[in-house]
Each structure stands twice: as structure tokens, then as C-alpha cells.
Protein backbone atom coordinates (compact mmCIF):
# COMPACT_ATOMS: atom_id res chain seq x y z
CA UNK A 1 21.71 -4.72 10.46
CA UNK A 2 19.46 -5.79 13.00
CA UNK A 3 17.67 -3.31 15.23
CA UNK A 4 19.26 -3.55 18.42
CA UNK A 5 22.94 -3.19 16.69
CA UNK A 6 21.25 -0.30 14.66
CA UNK A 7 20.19 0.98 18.46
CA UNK A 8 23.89 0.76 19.68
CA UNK A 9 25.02 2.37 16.40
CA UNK A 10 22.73 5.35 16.77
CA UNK A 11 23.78 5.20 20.65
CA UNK A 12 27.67 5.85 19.43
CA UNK A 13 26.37 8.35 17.08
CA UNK A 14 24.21 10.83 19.23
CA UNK A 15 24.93 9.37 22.77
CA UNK A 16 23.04 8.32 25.31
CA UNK A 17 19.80 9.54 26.32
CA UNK A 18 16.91 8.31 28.02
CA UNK A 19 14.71 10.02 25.17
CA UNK A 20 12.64 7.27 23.91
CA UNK A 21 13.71 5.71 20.82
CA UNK A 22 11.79 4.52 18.17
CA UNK A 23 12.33 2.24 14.64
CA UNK A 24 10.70 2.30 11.71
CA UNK A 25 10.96 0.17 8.44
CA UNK A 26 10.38 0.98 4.91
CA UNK A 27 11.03 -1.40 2.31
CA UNK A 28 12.21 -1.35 -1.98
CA UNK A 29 9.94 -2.79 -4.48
CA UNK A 30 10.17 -4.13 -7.90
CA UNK A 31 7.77 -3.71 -10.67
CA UNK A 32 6.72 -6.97 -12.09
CA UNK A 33 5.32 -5.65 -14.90
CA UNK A 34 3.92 -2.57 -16.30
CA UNK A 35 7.10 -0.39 -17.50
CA UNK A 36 6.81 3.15 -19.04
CA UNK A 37 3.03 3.13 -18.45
CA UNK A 38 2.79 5.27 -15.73
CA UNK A 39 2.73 8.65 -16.98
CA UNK A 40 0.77 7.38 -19.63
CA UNK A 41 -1.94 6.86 -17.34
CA UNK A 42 -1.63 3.23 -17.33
CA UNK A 43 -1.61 0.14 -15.24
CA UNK A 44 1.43 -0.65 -13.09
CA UNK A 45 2.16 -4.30 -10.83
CA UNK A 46 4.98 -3.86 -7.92
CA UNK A 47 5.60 -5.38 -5.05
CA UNK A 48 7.43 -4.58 -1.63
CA UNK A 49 10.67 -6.36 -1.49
CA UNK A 50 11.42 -7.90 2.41
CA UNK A 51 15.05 -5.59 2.34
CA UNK A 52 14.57 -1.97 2.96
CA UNK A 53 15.53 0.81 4.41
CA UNK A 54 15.63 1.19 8.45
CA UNK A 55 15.14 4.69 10.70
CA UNK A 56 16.28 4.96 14.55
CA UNK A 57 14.78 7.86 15.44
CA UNK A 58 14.37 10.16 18.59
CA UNK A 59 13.44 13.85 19.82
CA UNK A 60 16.37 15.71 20.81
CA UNK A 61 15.64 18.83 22.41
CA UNK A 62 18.39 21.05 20.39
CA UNK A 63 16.04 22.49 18.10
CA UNK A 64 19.05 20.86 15.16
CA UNK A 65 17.98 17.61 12.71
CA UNK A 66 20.67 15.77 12.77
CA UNK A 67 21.29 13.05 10.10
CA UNK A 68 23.63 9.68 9.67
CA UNK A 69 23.39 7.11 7.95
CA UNK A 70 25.51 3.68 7.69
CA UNK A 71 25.85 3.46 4.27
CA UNK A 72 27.86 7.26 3.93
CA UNK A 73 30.65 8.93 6.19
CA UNK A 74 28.01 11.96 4.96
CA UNK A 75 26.38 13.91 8.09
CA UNK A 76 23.73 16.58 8.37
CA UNK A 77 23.09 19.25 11.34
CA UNK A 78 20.36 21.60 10.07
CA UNK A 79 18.51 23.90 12.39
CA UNK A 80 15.16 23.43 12.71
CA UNK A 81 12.98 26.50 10.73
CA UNK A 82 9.62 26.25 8.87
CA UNK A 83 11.62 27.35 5.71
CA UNK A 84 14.27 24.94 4.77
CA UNK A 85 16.77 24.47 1.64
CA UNK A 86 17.91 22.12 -0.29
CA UNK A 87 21.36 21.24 0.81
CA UNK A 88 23.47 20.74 -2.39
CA UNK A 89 23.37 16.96 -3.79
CA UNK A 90 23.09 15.43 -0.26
CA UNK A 91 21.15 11.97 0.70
CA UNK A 92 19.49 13.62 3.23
CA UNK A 93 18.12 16.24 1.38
CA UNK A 94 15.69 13.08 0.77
CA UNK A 95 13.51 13.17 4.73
CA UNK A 96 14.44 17.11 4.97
CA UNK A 97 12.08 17.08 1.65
CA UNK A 98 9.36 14.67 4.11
CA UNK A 99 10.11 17.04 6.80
CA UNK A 100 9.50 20.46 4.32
CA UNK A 101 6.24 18.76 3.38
CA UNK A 102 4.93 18.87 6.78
CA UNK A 103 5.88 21.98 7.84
CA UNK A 104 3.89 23.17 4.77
CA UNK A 105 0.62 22.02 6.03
CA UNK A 106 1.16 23.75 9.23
CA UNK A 107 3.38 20.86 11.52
CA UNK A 108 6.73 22.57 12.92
CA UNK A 109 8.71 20.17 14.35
CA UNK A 110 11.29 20.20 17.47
CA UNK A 111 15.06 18.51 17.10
CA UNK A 112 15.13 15.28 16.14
CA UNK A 113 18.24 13.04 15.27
CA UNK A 114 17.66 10.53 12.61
CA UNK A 115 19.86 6.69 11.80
CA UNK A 116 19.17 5.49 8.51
CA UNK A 117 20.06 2.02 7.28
CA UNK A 118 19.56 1.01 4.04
CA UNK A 119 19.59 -2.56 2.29
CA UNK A 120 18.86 -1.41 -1.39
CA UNK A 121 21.30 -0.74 -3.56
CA UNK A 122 21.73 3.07 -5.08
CA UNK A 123 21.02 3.73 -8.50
CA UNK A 124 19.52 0.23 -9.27
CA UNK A 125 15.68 0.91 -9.53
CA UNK A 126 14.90 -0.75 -6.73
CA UNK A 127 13.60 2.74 -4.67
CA UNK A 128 15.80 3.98 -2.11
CA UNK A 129 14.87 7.11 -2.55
CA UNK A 130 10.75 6.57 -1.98
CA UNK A 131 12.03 3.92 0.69
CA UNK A 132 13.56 6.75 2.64
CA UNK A 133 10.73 8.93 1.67
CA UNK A 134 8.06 7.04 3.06
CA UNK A 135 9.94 5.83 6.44
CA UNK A 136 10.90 9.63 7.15
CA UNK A 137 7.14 10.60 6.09
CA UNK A 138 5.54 7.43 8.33
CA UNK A 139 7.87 7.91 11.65
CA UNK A 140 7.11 11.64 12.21
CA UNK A 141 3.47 11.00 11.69
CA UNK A 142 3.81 8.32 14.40
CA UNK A 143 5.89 10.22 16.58
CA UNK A 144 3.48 13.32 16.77
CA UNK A 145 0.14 11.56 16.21
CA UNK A 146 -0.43 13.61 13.05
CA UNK A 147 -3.37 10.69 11.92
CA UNK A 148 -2.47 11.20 8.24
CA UNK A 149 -3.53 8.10 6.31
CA UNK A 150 -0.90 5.61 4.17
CA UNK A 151 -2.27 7.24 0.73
CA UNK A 152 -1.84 10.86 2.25
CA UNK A 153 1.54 10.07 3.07
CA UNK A 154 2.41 8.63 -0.46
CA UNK A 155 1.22 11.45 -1.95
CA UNK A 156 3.09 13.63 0.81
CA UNK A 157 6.27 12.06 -0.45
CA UNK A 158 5.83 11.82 -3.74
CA UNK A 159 5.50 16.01 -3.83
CA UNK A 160 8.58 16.11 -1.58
CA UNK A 161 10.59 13.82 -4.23
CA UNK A 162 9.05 16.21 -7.10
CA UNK A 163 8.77 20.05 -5.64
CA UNK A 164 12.12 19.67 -2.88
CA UNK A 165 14.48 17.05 -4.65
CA UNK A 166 13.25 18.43 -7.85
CA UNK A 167 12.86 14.84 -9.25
CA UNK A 168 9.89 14.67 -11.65
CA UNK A 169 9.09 11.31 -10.43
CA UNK A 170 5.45 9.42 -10.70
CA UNK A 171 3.53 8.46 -7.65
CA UNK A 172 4.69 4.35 -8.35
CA UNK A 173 7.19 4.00 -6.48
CA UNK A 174 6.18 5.98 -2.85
CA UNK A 175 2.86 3.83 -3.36
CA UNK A 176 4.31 0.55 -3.57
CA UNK A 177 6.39 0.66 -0.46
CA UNK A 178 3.97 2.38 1.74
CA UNK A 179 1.02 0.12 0.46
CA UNK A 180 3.36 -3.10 -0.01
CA UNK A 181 1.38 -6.25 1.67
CA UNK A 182 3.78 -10.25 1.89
CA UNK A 183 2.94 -12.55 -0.51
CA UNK A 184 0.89 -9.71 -2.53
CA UNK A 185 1.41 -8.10 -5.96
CA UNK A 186 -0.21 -4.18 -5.72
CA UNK A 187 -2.15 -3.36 -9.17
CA UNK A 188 -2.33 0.25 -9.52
CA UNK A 189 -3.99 2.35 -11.94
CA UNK A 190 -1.83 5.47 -12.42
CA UNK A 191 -4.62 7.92 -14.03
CA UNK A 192 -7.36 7.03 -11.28
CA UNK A 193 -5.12 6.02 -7.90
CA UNK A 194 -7.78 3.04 -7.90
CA UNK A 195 -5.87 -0.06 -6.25
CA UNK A 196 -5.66 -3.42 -5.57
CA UNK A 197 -4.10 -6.72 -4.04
CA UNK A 198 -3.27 -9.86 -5.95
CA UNK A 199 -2.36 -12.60 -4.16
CA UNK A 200 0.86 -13.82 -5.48
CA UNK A 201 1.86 -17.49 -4.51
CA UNK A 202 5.30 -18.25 -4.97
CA UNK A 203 4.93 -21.81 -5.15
CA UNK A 204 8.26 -23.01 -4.88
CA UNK A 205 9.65 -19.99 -6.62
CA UNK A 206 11.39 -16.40 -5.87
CA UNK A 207 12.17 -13.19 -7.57
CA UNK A 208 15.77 -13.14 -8.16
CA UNK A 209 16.36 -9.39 -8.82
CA UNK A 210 19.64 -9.18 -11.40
CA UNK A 211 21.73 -5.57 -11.29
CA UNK A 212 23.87 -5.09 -14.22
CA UNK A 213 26.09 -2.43 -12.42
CA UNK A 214 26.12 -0.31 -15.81
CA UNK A 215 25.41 3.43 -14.84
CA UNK A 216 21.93 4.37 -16.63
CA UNK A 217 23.92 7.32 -18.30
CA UNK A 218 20.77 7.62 -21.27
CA UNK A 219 18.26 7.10 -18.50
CA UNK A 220 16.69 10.62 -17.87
CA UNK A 221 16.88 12.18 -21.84
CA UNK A 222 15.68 8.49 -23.23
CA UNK A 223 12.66 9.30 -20.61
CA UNK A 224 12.21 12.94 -21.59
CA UNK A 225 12.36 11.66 -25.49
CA UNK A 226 9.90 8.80 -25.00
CA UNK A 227 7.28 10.79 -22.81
CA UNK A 228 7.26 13.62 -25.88
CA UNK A 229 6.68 10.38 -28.49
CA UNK A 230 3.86 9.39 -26.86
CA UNK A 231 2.55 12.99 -26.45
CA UNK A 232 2.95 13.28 -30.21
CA UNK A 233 1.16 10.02 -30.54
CA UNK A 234 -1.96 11.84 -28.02
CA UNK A 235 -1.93 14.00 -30.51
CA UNK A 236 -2.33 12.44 -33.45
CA UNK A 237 -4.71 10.06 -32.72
CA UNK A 238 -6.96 12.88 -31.01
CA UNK A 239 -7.30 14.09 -34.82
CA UNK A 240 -10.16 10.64 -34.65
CA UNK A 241 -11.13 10.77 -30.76
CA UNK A 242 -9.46 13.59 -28.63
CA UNK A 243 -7.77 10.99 -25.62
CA UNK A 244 -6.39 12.49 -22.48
CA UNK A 245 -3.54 9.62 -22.91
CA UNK A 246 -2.36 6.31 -24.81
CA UNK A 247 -3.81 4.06 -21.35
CA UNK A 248 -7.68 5.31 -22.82
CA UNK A 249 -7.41 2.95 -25.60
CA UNK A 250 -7.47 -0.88 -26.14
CA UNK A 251 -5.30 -2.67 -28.60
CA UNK A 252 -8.42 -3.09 -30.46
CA UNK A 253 -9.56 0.74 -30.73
CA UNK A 254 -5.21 1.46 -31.36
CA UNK A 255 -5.19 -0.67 -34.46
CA UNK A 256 -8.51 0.45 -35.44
CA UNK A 257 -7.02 4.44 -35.45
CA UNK A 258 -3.32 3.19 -36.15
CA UNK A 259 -3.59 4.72 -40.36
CA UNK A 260 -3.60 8.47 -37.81
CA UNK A 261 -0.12 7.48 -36.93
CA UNK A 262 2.11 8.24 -39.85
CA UNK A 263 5.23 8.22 -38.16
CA UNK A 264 6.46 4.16 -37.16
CA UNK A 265 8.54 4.94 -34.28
CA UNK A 266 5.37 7.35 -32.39
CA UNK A 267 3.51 3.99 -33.42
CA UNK A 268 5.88 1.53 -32.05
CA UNK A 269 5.92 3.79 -28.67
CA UNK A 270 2.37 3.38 -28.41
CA UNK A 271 2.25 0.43 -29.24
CA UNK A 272 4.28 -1.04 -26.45
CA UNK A 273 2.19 1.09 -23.99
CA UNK A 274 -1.62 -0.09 -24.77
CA UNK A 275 0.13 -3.59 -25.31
CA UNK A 276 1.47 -3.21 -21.60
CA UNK A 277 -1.44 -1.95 -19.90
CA UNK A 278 -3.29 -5.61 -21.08
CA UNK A 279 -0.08 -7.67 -20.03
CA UNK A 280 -0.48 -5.69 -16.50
CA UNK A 281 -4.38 -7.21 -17.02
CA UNK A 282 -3.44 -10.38 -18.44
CA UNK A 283 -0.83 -11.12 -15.06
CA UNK A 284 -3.29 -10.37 -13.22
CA UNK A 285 -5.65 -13.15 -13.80
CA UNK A 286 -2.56 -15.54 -14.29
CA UNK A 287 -1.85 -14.77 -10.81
CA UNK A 288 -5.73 -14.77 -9.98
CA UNK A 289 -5.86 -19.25 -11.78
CA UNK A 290 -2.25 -19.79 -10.09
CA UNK A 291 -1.02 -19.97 -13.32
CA UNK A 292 2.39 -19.07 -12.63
CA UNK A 293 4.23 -20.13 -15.91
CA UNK A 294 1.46 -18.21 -17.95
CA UNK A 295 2.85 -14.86 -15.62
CA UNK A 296 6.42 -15.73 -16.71
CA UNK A 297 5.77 -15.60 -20.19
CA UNK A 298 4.12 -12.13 -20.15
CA UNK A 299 7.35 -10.99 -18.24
CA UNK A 300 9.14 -12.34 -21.52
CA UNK A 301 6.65 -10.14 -23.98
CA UNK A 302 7.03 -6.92 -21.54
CA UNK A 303 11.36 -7.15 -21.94
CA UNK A 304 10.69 -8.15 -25.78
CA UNK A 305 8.61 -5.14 -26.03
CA UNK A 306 10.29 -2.75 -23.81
CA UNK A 307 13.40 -4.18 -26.34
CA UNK A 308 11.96 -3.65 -30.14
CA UNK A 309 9.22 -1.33 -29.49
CA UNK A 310 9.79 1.17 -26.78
CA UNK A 311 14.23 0.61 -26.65
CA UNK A 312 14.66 1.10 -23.25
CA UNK A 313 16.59 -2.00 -22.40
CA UNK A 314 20.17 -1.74 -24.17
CA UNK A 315 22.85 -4.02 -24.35
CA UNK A 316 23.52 -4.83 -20.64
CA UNK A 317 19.93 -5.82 -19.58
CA UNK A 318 19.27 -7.65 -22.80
CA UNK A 319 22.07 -9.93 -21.91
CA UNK A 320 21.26 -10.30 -18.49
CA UNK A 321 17.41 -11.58 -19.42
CA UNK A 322 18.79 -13.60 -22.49
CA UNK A 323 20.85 -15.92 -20.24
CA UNK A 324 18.51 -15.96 -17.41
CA UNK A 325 15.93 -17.18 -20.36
CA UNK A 326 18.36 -19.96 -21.09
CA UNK A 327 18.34 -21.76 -17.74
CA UNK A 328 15.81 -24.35 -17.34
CA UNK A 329 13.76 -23.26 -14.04
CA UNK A 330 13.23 -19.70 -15.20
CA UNK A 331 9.76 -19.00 -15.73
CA UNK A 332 10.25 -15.24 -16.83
CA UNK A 333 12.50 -12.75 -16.97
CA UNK A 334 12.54 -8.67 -18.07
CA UNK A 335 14.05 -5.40 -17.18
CA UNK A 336 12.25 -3.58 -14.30
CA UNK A 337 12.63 0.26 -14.24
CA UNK A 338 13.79 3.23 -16.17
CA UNK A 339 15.96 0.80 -18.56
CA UNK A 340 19.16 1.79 -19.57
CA UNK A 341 21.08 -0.25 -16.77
CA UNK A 342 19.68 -0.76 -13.39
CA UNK A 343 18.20 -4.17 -12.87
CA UNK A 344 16.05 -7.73 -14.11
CA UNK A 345 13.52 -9.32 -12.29
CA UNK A 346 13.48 -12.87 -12.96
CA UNK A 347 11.06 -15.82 -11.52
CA UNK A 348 13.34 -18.62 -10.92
CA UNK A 349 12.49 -22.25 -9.33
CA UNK A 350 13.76 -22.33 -5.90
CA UNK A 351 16.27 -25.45 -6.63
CA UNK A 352 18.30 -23.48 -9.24
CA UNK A 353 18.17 -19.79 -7.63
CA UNK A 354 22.14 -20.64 -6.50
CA UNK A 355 23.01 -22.08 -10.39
CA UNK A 356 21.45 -19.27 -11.97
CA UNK A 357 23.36 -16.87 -10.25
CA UNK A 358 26.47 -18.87 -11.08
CA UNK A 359 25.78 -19.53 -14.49
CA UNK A 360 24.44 -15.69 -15.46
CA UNK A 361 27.03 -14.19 -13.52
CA UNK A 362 29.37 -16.13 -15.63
CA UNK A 363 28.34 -15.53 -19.07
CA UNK A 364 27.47 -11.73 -18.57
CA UNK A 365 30.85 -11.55 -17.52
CA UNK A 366 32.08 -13.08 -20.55
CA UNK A 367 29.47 -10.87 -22.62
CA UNK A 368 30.03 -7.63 -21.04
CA UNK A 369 33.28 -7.56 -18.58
CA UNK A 370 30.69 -6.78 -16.15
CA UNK A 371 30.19 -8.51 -12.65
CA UNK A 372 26.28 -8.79 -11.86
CA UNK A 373 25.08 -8.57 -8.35
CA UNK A 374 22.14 -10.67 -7.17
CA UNK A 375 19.59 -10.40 -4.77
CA UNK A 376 17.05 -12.92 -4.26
CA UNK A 377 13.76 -11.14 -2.67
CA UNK A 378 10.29 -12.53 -1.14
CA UNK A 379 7.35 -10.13 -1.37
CA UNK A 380 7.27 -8.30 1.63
CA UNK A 381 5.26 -5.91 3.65
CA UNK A 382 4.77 -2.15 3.76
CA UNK A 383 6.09 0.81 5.85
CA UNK A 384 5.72 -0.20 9.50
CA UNK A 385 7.40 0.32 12.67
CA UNK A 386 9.57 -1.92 14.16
């Protein structure tokens, strides 16, 4: 929706008022690669997507945050109070979280009444959560000229996601779309916060961003399970060299200390995670030389990994990349996310973007009784106002 018909909606909404109103933008992201390294203390590569998540916001003078959005019939009305609750499984338990954050370090805010408009899909990986986060988190700062910087904010919603949604998520995520920059890849390092920006040149080619609609049922005890494996696997190789975490290590030092590692699925875990970390390193200078087919074949060895050593992916998403694979024009493709269901990020030549969806759609159909959804995404900038 475009911002003046986002205007007239919040208009309709709240009424008329000659309160000045203000929008802000906040977009998804997509990991590229770098899966299940995170809180390993590895290397992740996203990127901001250019579809997002829009706020129309305004100061009321009711001492009440009020909250709609377009994409539920759901409303809030919460009074405003330096103490506030979750309210039950609501979406806008999301910027009351944001708005809990600030009021902890002292900001107490008056009425406000808040429009949200989001592009990205729930429940496909794609961040609508830290998208709301971070626009919620980036407005009010605006709005009363609180001169918090874009990494205090991340890390602002980040605790909100973890301590007031009670999601135990990493800081990924909340980075990427605060920090996104067009036509750059973000390289993060997960146990320092040390960042930076990769150009990425499409050259004739876009992300085409694959959701399998398959509800990631095993998504949350598959994490839990594979975040104790690689603890066990910390632990066993610490026997040799006490590590803080897998991401320490090189494939060279792993197989070096691999005899500590008597059990084949810990080893397979960690395996996948120091292989990772240099495919994150590896991208990076394929990106660096323009080498664009080179980063399309580490996408492949992330999903093949992600597949036979970590088994995240599952039936759905394995499909999904094995006919994208198929179609001449494809450079890459993997699952991007928790695994489980959720989404693929392919790299597809720009002359066969409509045929892929045509021809994948098709045969995952066929494959799964499943109908795909597509979205074809350009790298796109950070939280900004509009």
C-alpha cells in the first residue's frame, strides 16, 4: 500500500487530526548464507529485502496506544503506564515489547496511535517480527529525539523479542533490517557484533524467495535438539582445547581434533557449522571477484549440508531447491531460515524468473499437493522514514 492510501487508511481508523503524522519503513531480509551458525558464534550473510513492513504513526493526547494493522481485524487500546503486560498471543504485543524497552531505560511515553502495514508473509522466515520490531523501535526514537544509534536500537529490539515476547531469538535478524544497505549483502559475525558491507551486483539476476506454505511444526524442538548437539560437541572437543563454541575452529583444527568426537551425529552437527562459517567466507570473496556463479554453488553446498549433515531441511524445501536446481538460469538455490518449512532463496537469471515460477510451482505441486508462493526481491535498504 502506498503511503498516502496508508495515510487515508489510518485517517478512517483514528480520525482526523491536525497532529502531525509521520511514516516509517522497515523492511524483511533473507539470509543468503550462513544457517544455524549464529548461536554458534559464527558468521551470518543477509540482506534487506525492498518489501517490508510500514508504520503511520502520530501522538494522540489520550494517554491510550492504540494499535491496527491491515493485515488483522485484531485491535489494541492499552493505557499508557511504565509497567506493561504482555497481552495474550497478540501481534502487537510485538512494538508494546519496543515500547516496554524504552520505558525501561527511563523514556515514558504519551498516547500514540500506531498503522502497521506489512508486505512479508507470517511464519515464512522472512522477519516480520524484527521488521515490526525495528520500525516501532526507530519511529519513537525519531519522534522524541531520543539520539539512540541503529546498533542500540537492534539490540533494543532484539531484548524486547527475547525478555517481552519471550522468543529466544539471536540478534540476526533485528540487525539485518535495521543495518540493511540496496545492492549490499551485510556479513556479520555473531560472537563479536563486528560487521560489514559486500557489495552484491546482481548482474542481470534476482533473488527469487520460494515459500513452501508447510507449517514448520518440528521447527522450535529440532532447534532446541541441535543447539544441545553442538553443546555436546563444545564439550567434547574442549577435552583437547577448551573452545567457547564450534565458530573458534577451522575445518583444519575440526578434523585435526575430530578422533574427540565419538558420537557421528555430534560430528556431523559440527561439521556443517565450521563448514558454514568458511562458505559465509568463501561468498564473500565470490561476491568481492564478481564471481556470481562461484556464490551460487556455495548456496548449493549450504542446502546439501543443512540436508545430510545438520537435517534441517525436510521433505518440502528439499523439493523446492531440487527443481529450482533443475532449471537452466539458476545459479543457486538453498533453504534460508529455521528449516522445517518456511522458505528458499534462489539466484535466478532475470529472463527465466517468470518460467521458474511456472515450472517449480508445477512440479512441487505434483510432488507435494502443495501450492508455492513466490516473491521475487532486490536488496534493499534499512529502517528509514518515509
Amino acid at each position: 500500500m502506498k503511503s498516502n492510501e496508508l495515510i487515508h487508511e489510518f485517517e478512517k481508523i483514528y480520525g482526523y487530526s491536525n497532529v502531525n503524522i509521520r511514516v516509517f519503513f522497515s523492511p524483511g531480509r533473507v539470509n543468503l548464507i550462513g544457517e544455524h551458525t549464529d548461536y554458534n558464534g559464527g558468521y551470518v550473510f543477509p540482506c534487506a529485502l525492498d518489501f517490508g513492513t510500514q508504520l503511520v504513526i502520530r501522538k494522540n493526547n489520550l494517554n491510550v496506544f492504540r494499535f491496527a494493522t491491515t493485515n488483522f481485524e485484531d485491535k489494541g487500546e492499552i493505557v499508557v503506564s511504565s509497567r506493561l503486560t504482555k497481552h495474550g498471543n497478540h501481534w502487537y504485543n510485538y512494538p508494546l515489547a519496543v515500547i516496554d524497552q524504552f520505558n525501561k531505560k527511563g523514556h515514558i511515553f504519551e498516547g500514540m496511535d500506531f498503522l502497521f502495514s506489512g508486505e512479508i508473509p507470517n511464519g515464512a522466515g522472512l522477519s516480520s517480527s524484527a521488521s515490526v520490531e525495528t520500525v516501532t523501535a526507530y519511529a519513537l526514537n525519531e519522534m522524541y529525539a531520543m539520539n539512540y544509534d541503529r546498533w542500540d536500537l537492534v539490540k533494543l529490539s532484539q531484548k524486547a523479542e527475547n525478555e517481552f515476547v519471550g522468543v529466544n531469538c539471536g540478534i540476526m535478524d533485528q540487525f539485518a533490517v535495521m543495518m540493511g544497505k540496496e545492492n549490499h549483502a551485510l556479513f556479520l559475525n555473531c560472537a563479536t557484533l563486528d560487521y560489514d558491507t559486500v557489495p552484491l551486483k546482481m548482474d542481470g539476476h534476482k533473488l527469487i524467495i520460494s515459500n513452501t506454505n508447510k507449517k514448520r511444526g518440528l521447527a522450535d524442538s529440532k532447534y532446541n535438539e541441535r543447539r544441545s548437539e553442538c553443546e555436546t560437541a563444545v564439550d567434547m572437543l574442549s577435552v583437547k582445547k577448551p573452545i567457547e563454541n564450534l565458530s573458534v575452529l577451522n575445518y583444519a583444527e575440526y578434523m585435526d581434533m575430530k578422533e574427540l568426537i565419538s558420537d557421528q551425529l555430534v560430528f556431523r552437527r559440527a561439521k556443517h557449522v565450521i563448514t558454514e562459517n568458511n562458505r559465509v567466507l568463501e561468498a564473500i570473496v565470490a561476491l568481492k571477484n564478481n564471481e556470481l556463479g562461484r556464490f551460487g554453488d556455495l548456496m548449493n553446498q549450504s542446502h546439501d549440508s543443512l540436508k545430510n549433515d545438520y537435517e534441517v531441511t525436510g521433505k518440502e524445501l528439499d523439493v523446492l531447491v531440487e527443481e529450482a536446481r533443475k532449471l537452466d538460469g539458476v545459479l543457486g538455490s538453498r533453504m534460508t531460515g529455521a528449516g522445517f518449512g518456511g522458505c528458499t532463496v534462489s539466484l535466478v537469471r532475470e529472463d527465466v524468473v517468470d518460467e521458474f515460477k511456472i515450472i517449480v510451482g508445477k512440479a512441487y505441486f505434483d510432488r507435494t499437493g502443495l501450492i508455492p508462493e513466490f516473491y521475487v526481491a532486490a536488496v534493499g535498504e534499512g529502517t528509514r522514514e518515509v
